[in-house]
Structure formats: structure tokens, C-alpha cells
PDB file of N, CA and C in Angstrom:
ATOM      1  N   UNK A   1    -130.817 161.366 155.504  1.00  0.00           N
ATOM      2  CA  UNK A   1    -131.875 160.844 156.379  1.00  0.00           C
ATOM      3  C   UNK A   1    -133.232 160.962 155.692  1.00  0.00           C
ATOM      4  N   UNK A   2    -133.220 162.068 154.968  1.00  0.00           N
ATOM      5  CA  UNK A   2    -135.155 162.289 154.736  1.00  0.00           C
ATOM      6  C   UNK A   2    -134.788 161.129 153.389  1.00  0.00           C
ATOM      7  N   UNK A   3    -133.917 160.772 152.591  1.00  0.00           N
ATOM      8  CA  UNK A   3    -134.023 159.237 151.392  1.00  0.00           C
ATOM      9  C   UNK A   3    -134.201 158.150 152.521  1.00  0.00           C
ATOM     10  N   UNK A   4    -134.069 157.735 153.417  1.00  0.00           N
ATOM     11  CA  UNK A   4    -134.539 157.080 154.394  1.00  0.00           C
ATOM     12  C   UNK A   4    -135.641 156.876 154.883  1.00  0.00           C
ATOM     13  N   UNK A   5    -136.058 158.396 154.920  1.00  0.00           N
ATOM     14  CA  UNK A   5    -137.218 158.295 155.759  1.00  0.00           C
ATOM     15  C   UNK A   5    -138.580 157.623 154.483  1.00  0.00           C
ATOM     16  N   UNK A   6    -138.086 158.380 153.047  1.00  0.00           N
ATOM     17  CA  UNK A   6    -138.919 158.378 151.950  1.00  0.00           C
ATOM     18  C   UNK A   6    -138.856 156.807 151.303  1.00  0.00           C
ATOM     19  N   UNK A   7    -137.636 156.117 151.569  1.00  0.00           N
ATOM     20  CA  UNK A   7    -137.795 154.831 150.909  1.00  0.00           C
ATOM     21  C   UNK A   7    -138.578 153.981 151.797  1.00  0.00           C
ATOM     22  N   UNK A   8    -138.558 154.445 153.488  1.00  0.00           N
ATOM     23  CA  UNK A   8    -139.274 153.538 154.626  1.00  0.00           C
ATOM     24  C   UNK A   8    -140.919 153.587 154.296  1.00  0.00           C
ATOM     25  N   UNK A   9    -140.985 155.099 153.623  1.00  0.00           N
ATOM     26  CA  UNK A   9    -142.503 154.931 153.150  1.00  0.00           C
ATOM     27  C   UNK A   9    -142.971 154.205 152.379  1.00  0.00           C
ATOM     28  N   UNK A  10    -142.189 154.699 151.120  1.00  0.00           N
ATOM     29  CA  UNK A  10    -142.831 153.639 149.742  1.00  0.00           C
ATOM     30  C   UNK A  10    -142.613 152.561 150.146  1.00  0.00           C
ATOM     31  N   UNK A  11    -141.631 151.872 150.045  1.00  0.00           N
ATOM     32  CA  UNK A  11    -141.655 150.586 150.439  1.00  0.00           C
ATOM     33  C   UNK A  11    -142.340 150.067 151.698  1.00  0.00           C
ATOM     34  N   UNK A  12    -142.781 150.301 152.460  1.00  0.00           N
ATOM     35  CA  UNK A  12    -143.127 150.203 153.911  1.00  0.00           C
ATOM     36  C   UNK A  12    -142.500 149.226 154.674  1.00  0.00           C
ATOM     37  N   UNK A  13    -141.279 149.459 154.138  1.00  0.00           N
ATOM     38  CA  UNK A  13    -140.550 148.469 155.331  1.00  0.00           C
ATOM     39  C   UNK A  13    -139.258 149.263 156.033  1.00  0.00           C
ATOM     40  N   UNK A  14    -138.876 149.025 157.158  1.00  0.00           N
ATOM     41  CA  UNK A  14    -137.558 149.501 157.902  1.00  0.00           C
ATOM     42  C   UNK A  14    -136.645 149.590 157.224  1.00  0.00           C
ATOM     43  N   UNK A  15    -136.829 150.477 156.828  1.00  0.00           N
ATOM     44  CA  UNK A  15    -135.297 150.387 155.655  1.00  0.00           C
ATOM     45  C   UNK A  15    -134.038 150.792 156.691  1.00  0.00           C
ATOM     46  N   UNK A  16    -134.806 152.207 157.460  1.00  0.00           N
ATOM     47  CA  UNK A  16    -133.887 153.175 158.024  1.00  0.00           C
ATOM     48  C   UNK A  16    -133.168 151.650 159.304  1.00  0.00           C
ATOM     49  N   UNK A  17    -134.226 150.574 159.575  1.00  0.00           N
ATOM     50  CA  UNK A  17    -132.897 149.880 160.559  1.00  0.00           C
ATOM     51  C   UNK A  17    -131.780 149.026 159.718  1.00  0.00           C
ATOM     52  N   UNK A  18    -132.351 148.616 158.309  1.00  0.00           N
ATOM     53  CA  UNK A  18    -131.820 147.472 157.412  1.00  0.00           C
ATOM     54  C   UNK A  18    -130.575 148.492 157.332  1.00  0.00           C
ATOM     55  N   UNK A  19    -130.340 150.172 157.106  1.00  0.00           N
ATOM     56  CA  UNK A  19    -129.468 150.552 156.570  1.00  0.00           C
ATOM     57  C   UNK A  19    -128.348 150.680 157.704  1.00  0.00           C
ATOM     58  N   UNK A  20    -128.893 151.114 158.595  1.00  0.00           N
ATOM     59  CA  UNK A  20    -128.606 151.397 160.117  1.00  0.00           C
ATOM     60  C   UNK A  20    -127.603 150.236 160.944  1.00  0.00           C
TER      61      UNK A  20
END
């Protein structure tokens, strides 16, 4: 979860729903 939370940052996009 926190590589989730850290790629939603840098990148600033929803990753955590794209992965989800």
C-alpha cells in the first residue's frame, strides 16, 4: 500500500484506483 500511496504522489495521478 505505502508503493501506492508513493507512486499516487509522484506521478499525481490515481494510481491506487488504476491498480485497484
Amino acid at each position: 500500500m505505502a508503493y501506492r500511496m508513493q507512486a499516487s504522489v509522484i506521478t499525481n495521478l490515481p494510481v491506487d484506483d488504476v491498480l485497484m
